[in-house]
PDB file of N, CA and C in Angstrom:
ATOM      1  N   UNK A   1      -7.052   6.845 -40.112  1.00  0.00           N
ATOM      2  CA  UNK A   1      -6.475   8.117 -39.711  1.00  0.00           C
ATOM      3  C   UNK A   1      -5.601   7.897 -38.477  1.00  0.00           C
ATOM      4  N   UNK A   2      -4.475   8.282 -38.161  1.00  0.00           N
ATOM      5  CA  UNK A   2      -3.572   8.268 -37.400  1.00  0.00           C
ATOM      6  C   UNK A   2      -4.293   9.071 -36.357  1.00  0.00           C
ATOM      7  N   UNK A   3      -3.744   8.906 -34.932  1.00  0.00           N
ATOM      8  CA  UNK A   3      -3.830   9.480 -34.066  1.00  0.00           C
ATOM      9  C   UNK A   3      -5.072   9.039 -32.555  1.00  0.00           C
ATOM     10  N   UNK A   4      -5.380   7.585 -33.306  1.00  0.00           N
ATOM     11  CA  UNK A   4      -6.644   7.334 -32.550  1.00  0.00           C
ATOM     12  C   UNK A   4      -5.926   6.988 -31.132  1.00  0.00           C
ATOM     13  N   UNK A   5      -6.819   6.615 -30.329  1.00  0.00           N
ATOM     14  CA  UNK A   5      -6.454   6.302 -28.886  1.00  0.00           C
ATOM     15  C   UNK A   5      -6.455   4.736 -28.833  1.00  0.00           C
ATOM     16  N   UNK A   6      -5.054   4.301 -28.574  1.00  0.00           N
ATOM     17  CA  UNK A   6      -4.891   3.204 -28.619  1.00  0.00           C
ATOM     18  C   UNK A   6      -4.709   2.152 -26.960  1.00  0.00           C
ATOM     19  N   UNK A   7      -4.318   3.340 -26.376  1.00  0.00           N
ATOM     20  CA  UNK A   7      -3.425   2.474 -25.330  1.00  0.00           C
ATOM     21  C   UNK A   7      -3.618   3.868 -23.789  1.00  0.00           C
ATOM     22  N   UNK A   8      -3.918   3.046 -22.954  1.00  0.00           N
ATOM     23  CA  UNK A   8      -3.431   4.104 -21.677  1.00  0.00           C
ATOM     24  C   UNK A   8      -3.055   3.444 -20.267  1.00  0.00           C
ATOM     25  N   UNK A   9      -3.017   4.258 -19.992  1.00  0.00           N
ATOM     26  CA  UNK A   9      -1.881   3.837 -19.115  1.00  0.00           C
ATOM     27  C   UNK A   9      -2.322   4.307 -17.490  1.00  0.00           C
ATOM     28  N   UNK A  10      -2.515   3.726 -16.202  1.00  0.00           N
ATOM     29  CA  UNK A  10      -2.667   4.079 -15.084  1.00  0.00           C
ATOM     30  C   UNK A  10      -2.198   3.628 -14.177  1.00  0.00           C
ATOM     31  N   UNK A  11      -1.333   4.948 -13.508  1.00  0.00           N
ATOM     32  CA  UNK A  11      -0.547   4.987 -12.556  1.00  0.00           C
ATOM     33  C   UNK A  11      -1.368   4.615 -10.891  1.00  0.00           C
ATOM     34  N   UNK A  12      -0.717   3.476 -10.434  1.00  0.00           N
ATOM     35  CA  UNK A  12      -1.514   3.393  -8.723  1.00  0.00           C
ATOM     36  C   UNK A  12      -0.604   3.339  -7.514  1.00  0.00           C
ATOM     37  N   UNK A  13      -0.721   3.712  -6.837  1.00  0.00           N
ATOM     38  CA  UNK A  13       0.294   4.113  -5.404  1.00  0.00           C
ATOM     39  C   UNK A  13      -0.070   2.272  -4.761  1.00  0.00           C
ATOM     40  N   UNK A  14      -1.441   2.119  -5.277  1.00  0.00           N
ATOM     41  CA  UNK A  14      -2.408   0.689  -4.619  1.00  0.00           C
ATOM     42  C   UNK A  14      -2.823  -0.128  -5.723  1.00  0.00           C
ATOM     43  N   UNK A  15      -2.282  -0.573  -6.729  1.00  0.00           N
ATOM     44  CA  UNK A  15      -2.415  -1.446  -7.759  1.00  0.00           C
ATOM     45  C   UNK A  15      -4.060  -2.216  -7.519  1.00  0.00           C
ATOM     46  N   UNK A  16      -3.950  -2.954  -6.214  1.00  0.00           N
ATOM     47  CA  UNK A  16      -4.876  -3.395  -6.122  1.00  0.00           C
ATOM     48  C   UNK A  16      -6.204  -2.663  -5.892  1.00  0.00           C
ATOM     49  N   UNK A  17      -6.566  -1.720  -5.277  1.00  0.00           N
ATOM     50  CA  UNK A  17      -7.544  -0.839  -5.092  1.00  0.00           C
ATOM     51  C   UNK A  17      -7.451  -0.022  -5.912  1.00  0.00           C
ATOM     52  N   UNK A  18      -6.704   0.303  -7.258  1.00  0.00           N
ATOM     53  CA  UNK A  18      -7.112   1.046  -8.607  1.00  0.00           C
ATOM     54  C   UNK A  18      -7.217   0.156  -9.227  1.00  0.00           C
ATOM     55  N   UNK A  19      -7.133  -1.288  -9.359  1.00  0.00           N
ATOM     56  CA  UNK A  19      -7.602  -2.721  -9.780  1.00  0.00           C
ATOM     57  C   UNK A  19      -9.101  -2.463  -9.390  1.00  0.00           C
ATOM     58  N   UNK A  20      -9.724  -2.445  -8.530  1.00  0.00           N
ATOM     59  CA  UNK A  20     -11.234  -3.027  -7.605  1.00  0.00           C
ATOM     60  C   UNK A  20     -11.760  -1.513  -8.566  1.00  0.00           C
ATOM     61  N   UNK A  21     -11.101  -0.191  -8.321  1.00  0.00           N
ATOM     62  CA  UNK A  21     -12.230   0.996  -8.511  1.00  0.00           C
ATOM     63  C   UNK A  21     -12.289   0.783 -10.750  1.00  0.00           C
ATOM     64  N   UNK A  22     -11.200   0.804 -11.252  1.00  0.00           N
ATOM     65  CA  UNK A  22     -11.450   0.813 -12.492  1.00  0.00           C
ATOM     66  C   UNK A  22     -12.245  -0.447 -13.511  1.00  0.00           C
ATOM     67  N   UNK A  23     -12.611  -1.843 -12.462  1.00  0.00           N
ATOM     68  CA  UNK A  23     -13.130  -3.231 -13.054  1.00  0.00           C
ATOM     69  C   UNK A  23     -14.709  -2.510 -12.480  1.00  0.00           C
ATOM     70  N   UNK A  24     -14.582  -1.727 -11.335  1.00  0.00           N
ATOM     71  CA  UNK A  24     -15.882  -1.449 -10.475  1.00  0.00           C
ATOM     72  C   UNK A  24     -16.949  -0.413 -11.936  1.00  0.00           C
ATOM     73  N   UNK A  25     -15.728   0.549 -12.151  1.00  0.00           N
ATOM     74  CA  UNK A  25     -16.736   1.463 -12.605  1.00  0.00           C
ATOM     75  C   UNK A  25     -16.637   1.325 -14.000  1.00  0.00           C
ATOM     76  N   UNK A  26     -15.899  -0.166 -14.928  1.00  0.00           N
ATOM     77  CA  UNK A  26     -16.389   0.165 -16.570  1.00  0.00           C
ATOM     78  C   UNK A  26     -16.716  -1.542 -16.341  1.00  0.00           C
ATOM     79  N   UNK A  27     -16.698  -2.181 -15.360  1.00  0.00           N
ATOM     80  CA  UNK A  27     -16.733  -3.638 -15.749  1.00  0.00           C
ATOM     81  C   UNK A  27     -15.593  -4.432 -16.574  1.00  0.00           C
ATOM     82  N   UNK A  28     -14.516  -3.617 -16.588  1.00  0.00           N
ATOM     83  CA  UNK A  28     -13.114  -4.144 -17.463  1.00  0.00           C
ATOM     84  C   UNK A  28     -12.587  -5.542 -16.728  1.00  0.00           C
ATOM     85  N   UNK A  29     -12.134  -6.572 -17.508  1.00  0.00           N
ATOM     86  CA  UNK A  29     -11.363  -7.755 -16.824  1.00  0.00           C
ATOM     87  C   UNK A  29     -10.229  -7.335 -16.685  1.00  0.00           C
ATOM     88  N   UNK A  30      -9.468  -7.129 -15.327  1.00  0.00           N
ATOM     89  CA  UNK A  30      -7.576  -6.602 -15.521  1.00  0.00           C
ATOM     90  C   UNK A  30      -7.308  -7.848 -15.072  1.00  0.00           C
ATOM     91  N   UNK A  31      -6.284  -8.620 -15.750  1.00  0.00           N
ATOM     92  CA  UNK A  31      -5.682  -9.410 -15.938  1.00  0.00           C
ATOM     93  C   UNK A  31      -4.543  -9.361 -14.784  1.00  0.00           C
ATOM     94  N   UNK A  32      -3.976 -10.559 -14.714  1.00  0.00           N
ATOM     95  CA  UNK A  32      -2.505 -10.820 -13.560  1.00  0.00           C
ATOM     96  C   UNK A  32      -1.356 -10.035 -14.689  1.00  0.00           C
ATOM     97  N   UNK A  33      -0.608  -9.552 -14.089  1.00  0.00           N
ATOM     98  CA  UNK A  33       0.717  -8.725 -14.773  1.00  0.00           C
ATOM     99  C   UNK A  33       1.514 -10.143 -15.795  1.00  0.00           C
ATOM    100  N   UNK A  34       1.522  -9.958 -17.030  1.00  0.00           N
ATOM    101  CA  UNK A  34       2.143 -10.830 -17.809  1.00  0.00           C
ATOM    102  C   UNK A  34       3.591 -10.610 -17.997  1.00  0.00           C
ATOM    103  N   UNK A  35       4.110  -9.979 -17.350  1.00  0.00           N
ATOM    104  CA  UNK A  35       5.516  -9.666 -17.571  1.00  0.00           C
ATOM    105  C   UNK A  35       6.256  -9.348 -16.598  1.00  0.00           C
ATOM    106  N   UNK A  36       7.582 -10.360 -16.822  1.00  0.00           N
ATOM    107  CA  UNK A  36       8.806 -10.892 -15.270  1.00  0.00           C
ATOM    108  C   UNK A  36       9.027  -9.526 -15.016  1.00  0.00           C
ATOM    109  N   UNK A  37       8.821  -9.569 -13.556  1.00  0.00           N
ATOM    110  CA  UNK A  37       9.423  -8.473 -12.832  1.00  0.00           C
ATOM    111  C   UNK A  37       8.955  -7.410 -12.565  1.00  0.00           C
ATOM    112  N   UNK A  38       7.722  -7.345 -13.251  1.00  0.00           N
ATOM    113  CA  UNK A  38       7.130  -6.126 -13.454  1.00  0.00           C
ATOM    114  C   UNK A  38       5.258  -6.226 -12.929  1.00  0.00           C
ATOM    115  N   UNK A  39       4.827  -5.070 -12.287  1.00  0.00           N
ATOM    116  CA  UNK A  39       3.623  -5.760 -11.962  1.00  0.00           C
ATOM    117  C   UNK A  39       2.700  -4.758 -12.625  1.00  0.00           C
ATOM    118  N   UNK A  40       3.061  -5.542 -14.321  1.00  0.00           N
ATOM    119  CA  UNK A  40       1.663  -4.262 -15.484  1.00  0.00           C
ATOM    120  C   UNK A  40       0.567  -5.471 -15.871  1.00  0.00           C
ATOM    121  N   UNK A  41      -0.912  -4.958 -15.190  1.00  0.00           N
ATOM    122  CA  UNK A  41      -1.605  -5.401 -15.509  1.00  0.00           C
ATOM    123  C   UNK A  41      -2.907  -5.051 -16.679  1.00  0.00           C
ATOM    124  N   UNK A  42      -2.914  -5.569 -17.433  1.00  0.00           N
ATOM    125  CA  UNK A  42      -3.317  -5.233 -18.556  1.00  0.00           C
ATOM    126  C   UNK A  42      -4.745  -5.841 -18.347  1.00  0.00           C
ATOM    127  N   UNK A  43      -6.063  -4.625 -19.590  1.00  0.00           N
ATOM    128  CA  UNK A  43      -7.121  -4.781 -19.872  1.00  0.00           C
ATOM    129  C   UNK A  43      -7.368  -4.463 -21.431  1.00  0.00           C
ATOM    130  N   UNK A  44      -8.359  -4.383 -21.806  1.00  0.00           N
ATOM    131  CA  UNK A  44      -8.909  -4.302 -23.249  1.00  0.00           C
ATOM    132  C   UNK A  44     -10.407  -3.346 -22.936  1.00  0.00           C
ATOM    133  N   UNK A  45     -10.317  -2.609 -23.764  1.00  0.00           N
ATOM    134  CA  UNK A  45     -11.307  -1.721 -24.114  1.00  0.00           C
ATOM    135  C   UNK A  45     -12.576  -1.755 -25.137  1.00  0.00           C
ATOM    136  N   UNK A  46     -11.880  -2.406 -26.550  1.00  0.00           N
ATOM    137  CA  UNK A  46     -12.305  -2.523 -27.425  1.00  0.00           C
ATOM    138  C   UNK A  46     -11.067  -3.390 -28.070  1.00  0.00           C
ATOM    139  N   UNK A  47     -11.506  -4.533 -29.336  1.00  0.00           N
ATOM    140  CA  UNK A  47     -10.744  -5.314 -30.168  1.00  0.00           C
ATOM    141  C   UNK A  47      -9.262  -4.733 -30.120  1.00  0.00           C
ATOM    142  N   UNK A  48      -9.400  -3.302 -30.645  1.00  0.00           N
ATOM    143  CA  UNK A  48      -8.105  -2.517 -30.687  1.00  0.00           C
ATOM    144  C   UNK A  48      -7.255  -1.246 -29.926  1.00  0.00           C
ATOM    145  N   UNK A  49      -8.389  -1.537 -28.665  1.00  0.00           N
ATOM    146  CA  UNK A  49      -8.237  -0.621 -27.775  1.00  0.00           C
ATOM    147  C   UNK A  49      -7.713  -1.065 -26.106  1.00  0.00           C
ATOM    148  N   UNK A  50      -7.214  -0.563 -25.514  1.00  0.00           N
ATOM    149  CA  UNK A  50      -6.649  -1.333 -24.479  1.00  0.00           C
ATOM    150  C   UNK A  50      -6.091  -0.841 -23.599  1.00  0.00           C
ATOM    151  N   UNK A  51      -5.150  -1.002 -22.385  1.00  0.00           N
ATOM    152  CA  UNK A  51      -4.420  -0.184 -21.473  1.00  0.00           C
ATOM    153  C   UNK A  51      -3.507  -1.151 -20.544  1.00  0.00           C
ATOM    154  N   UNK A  52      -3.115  -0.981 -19.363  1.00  0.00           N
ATOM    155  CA  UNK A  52      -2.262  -1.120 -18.796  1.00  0.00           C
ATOM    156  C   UNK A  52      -2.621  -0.280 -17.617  1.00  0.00           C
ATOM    157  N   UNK A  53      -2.040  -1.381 -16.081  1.00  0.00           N
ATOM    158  CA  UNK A  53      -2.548  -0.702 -14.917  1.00  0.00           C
ATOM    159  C   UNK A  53      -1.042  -1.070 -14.053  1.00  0.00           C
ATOM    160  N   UNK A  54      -0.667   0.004 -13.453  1.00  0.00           N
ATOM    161  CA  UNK A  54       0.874  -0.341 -12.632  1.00  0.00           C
ATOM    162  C   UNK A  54       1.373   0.242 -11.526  1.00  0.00           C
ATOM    163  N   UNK A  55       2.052  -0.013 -10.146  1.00  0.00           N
ATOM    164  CA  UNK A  55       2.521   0.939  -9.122  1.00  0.00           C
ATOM    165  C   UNK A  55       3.167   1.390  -9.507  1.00  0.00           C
ATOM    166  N   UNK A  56       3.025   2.939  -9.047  1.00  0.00           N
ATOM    167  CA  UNK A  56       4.014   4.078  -9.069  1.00  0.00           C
ATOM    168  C   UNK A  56       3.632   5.267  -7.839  1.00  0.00           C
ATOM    169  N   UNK A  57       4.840   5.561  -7.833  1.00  0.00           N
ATOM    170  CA  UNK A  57       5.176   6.609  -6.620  1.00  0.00           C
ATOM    171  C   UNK A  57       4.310   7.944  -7.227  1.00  0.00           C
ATOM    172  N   UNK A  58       3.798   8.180  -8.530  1.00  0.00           N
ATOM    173  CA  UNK A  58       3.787   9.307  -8.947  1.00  0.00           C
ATOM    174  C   UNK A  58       2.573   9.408  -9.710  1.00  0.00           C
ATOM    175  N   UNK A  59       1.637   8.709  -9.373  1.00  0.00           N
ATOM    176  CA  UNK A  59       0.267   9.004  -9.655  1.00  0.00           C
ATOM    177  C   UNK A  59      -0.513  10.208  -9.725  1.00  0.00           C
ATOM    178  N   UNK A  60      -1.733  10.436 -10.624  1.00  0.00           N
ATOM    179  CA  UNK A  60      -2.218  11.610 -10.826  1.00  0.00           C
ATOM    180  C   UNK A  60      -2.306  12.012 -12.278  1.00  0.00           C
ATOM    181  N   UNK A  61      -2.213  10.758 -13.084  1.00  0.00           N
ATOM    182  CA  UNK A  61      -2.601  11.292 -14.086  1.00  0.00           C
ATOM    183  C   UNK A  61      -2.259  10.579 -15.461  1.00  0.00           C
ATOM    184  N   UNK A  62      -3.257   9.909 -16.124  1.00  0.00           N
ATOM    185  CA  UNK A  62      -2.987   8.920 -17.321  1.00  0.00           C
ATOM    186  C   UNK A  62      -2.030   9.235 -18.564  1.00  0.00           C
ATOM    187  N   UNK A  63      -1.479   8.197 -19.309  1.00  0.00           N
ATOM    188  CA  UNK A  63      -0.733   7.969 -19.862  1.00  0.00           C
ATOM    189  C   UNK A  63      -1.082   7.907 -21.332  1.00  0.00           C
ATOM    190  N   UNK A  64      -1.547   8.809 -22.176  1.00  0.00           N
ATOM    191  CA  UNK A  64      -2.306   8.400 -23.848  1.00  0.00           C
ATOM    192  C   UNK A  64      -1.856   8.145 -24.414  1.00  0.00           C
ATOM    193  N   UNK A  65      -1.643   7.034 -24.869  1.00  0.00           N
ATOM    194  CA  UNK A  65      -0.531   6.728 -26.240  1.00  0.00           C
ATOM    195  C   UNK A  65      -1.858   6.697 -27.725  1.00  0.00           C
ATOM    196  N   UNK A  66      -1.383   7.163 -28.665  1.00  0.00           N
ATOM    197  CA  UNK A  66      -1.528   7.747 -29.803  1.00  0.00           C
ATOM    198  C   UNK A  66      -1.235   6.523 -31.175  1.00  0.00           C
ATOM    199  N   UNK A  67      -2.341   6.106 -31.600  1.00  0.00           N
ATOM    200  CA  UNK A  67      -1.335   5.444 -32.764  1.00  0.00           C
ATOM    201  C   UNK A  67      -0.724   6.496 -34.054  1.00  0.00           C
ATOM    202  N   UNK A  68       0.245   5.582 -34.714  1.00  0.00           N
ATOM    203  CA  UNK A  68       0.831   6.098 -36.034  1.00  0.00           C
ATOM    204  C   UNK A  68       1.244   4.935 -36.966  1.00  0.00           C
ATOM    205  N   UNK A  69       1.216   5.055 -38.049  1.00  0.00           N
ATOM    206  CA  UNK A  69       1.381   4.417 -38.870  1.00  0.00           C
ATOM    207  C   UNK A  69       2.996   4.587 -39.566  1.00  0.00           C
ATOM    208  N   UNK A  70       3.813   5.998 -38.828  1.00  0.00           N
ATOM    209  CA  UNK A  70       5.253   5.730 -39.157  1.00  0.00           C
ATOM    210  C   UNK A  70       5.945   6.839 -37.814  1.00  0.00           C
ATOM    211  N   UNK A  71       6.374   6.418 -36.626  1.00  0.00           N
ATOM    212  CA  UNK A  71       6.823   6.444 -35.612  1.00  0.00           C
ATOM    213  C   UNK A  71       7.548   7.698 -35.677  1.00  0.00           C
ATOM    214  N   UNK A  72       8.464   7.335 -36.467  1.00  0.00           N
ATOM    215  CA  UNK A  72       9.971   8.312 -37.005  1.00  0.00           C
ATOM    216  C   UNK A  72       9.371   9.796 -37.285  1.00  0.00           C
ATOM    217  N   UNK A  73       8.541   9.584 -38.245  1.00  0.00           N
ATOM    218  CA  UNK A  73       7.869  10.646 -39.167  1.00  0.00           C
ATOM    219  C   UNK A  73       7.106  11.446 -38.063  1.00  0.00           C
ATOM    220  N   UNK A  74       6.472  10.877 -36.899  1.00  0.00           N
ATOM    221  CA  UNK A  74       5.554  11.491 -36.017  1.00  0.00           C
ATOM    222  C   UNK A  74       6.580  12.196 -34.900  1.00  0.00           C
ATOM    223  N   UNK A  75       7.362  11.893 -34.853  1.00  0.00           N
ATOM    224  CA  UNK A  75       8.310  12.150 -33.619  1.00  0.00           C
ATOM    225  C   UNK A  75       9.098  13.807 -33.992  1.00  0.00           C
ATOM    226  N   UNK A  76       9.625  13.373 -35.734  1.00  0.00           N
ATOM    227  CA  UNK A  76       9.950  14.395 -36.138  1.00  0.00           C
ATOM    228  C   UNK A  76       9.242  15.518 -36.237  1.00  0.00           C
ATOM    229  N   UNK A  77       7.474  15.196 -36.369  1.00  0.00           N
ATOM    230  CA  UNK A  77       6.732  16.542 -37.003  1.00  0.00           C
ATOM    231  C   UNK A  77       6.209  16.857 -35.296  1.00  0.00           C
ATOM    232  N   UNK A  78       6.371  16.249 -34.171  1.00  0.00           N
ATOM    233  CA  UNK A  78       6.422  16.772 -32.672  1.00  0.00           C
ATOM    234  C   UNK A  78       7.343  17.591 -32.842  1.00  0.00           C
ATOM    235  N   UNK A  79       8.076  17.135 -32.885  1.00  0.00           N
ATOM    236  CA  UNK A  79       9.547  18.174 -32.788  1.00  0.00           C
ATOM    237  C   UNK A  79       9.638  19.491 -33.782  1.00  0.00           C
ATOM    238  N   UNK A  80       8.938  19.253 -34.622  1.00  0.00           N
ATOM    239  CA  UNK A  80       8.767  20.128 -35.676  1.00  0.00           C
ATOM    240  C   UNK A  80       7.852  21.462 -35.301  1.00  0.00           C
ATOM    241  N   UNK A  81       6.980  21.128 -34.382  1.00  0.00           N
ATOM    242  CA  UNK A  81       6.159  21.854 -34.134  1.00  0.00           C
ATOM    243  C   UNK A  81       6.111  22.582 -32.937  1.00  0.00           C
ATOM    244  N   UNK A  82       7.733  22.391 -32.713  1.00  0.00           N
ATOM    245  CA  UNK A  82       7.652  22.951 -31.254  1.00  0.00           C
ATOM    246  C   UNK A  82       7.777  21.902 -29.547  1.00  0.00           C
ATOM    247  N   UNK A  83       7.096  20.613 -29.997  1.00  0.00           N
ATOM    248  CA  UNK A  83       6.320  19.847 -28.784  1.00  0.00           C
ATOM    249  C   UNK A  83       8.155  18.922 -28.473  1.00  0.00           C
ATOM    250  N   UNK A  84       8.164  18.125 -27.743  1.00  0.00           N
ATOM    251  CA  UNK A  84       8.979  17.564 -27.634  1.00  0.00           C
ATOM    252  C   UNK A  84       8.989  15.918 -27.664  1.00  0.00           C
ATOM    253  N   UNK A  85      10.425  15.351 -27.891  1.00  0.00           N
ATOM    254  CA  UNK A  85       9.790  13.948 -28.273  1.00  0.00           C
ATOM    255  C   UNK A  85      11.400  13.184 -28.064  1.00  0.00           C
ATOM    256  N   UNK A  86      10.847  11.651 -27.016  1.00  0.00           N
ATOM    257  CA  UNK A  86      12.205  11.500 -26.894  1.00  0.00           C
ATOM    258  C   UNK A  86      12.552  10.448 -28.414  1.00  0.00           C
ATOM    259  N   UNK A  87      13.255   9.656 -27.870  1.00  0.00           N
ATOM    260  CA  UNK A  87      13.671   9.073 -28.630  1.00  0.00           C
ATOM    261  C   UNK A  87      12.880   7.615 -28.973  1.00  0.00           C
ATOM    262  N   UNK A  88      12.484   7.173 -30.415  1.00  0.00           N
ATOM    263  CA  UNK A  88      11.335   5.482 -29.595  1.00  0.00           C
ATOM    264  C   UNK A  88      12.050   4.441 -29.272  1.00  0.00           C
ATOM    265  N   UNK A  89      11.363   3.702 -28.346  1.00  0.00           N
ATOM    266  CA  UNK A  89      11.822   2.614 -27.492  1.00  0.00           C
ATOM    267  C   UNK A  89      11.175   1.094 -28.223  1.00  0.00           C
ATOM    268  N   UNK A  90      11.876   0.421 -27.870  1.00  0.00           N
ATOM    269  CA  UNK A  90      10.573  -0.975 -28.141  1.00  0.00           C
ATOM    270  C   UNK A  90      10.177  -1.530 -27.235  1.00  0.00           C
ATOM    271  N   UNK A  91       9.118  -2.170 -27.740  1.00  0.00           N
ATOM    272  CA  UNK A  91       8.144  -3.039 -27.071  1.00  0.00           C
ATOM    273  C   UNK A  91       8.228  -4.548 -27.673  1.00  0.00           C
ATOM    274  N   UNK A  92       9.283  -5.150 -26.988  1.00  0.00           N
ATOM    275  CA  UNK A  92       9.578  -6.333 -28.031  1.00  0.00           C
ATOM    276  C   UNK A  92       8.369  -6.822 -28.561  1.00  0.00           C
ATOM    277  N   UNK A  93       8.390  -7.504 -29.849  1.00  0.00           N
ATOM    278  CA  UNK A  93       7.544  -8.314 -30.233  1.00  0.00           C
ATOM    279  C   UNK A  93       6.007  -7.726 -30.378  1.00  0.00           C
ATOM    280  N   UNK A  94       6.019  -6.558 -30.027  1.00  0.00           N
ATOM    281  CA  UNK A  94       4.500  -5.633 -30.155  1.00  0.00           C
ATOM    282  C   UNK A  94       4.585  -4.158 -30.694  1.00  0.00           C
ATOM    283  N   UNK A  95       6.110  -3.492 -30.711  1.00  0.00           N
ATOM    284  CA  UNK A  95       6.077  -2.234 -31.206  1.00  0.00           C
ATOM    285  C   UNK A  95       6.854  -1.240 -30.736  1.00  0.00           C
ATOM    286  N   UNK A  96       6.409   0.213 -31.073  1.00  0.00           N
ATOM    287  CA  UNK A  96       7.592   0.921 -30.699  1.00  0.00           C
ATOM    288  C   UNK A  96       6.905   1.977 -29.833  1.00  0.00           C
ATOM    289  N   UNK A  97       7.226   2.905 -28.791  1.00  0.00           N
ATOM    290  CA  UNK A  97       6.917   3.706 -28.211  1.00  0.00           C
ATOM    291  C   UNK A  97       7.597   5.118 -28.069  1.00  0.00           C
ATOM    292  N   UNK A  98       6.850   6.175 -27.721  1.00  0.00           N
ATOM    293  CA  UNK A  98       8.001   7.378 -27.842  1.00  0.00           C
ATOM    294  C   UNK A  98       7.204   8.208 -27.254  1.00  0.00           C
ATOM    295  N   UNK A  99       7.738   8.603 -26.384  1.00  0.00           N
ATOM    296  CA  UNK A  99       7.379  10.094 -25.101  1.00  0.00           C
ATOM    297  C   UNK A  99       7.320  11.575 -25.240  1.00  0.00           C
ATOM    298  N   UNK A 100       6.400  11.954 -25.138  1.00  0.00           N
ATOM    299  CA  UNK A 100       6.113  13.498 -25.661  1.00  0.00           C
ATOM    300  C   UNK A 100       5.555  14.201 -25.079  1.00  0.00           C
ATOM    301  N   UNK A 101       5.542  15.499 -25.348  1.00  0.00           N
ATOM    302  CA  UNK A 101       5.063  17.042 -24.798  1.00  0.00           C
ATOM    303  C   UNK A 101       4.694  17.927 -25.666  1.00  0.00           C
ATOM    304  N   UNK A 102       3.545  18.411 -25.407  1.00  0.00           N
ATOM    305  CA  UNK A 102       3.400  19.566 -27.079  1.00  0.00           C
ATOM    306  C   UNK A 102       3.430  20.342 -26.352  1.00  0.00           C
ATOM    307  N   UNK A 103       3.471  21.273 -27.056  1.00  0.00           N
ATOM    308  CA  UNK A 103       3.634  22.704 -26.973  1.00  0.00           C
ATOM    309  C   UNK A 103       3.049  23.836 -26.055  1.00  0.00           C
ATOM    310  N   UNK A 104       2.016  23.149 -24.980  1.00  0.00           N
ATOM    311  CA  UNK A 104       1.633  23.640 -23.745  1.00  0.00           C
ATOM    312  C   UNK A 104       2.083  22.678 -22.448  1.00  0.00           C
ATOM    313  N   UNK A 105       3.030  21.877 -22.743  1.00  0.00           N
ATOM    314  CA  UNK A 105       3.298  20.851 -21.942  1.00  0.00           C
ATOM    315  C   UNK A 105       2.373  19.395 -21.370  1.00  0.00           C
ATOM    316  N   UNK A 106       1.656  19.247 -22.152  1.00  0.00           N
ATOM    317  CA  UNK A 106       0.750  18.339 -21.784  1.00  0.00           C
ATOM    318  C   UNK A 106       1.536  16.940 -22.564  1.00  0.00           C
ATOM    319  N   UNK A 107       1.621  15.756 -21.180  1.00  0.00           N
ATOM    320  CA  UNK A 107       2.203  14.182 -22.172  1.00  0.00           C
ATOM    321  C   UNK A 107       1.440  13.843 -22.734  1.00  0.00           C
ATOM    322  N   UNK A 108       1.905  13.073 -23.492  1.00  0.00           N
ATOM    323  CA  UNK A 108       1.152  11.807 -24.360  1.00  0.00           C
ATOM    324  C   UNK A 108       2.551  11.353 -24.960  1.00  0.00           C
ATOM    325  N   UNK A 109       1.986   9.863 -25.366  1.00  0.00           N
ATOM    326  CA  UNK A 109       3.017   9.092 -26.362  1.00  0.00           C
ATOM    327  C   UNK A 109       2.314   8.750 -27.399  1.00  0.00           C
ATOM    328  N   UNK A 110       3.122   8.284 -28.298  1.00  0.00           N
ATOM    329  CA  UNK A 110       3.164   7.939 -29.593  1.00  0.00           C
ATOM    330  C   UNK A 110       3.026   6.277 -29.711  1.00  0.00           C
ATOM    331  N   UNK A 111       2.541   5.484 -30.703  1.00  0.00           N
ATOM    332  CA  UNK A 111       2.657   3.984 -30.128  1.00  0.00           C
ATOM    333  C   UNK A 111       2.422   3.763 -32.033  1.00  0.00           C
ATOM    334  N   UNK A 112       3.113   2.631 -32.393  1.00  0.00           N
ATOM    335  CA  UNK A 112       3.408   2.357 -33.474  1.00  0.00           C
ATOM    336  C   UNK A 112       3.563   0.531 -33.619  1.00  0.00           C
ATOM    337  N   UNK A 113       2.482  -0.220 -34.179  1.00  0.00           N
ATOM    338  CA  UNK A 113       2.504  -1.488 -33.629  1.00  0.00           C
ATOM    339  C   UNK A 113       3.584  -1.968 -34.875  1.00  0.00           C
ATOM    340  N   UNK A 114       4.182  -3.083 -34.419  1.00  0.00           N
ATOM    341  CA  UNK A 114       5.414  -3.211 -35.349  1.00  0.00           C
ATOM    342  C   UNK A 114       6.177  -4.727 -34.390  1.00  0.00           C
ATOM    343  N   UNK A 115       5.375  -6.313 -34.801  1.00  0.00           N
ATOM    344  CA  UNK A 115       5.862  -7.651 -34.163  1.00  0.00           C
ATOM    345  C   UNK A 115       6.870  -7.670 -33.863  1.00  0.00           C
ATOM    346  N   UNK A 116       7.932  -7.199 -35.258  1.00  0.00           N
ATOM    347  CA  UNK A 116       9.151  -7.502 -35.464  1.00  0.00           C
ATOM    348  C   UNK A 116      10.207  -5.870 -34.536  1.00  0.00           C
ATOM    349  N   UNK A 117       9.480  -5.595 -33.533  1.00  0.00           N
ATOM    350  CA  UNK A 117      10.481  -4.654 -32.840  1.00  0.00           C
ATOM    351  C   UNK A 117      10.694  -5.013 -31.414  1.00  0.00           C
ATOM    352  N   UNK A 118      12.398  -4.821 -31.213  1.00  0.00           N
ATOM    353  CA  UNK A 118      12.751  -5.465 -30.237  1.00  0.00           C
ATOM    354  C   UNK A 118      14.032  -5.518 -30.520  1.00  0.00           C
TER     355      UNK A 118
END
C-alpha cells in the first residue's frame, strides 16, 4: 500500500547536539554526512525505513516523506484534491522527490525510489 513512512527529515540550528539528543533517545547510529558539500547525516530506522539529520536556520519541525509507487500520478491526485505539489526533483541514483501541502496546509513529501533517476 502506498503511502507508508519512508523517510524524515530533521532540521538542527546544532547538528551536533540534535546528533547527541536523537542517538540519546532511540539509540539510532547517525552516520558522518555522505555527501560533498553538504552536512546530511543519515540514519536507518528499520530495513526500509530511514531519515536524514541537517543544519538549518529554520527548525521546528520534521520533514515526512511518503512512499509511492508512481510519483507523477501522486502529485497529480495532490493537486487534484485541492493540496499542493511542486514539481519532482531527483535524488540521483536513489529516486525522485516532490514537496507538498494538503489542504489544511500541513508539509509532507512524496518519495518514489527509482536507481535510474538523476
Amino acid at each position: 500500500m502506498a503511502g507508508k513512512v519512508v523517510h524524515v527529515e530533521i532540521k538542527a540550528q546544532d547538528a551536533d547536539r540534535a546528533q547527541d539528543f536523537w542517538s540519546g533517545v532511540f539509540g539510532w547510529e547517525i552516520g558522518p554526512s555522505q555527501m560533498p558539500g553538504m552536512d546530511y547525516r543519515m540514519f536507518r530506522t528499520a530495513d526500509d525505513q530511514g531519515g536524514g539529520l541537517y543544519p538549518a536556520d529554520d527548525p521546528g519541525s520534521l520533514i515526512v516523506y511518503f512512499d509511492t509507487a508512481d510519483i507523477d500520478a501522486s502529485i497529480s491526485k495532490v493537486r487534484e484534491l485541492g493540496g499542493e505539489a511542486a514539481e519532482k526533483a531527483p535524488v540521483p541514483g536513489f529516486g525522485w522527490f516532490a514537496a507538498c501541502e494538503d489542504t489544511e496546509g500541513n508539509s509532507f513529501s512524496l518519495w518514489q525510489s527509482d536507481s535510474s533517476a538523476g
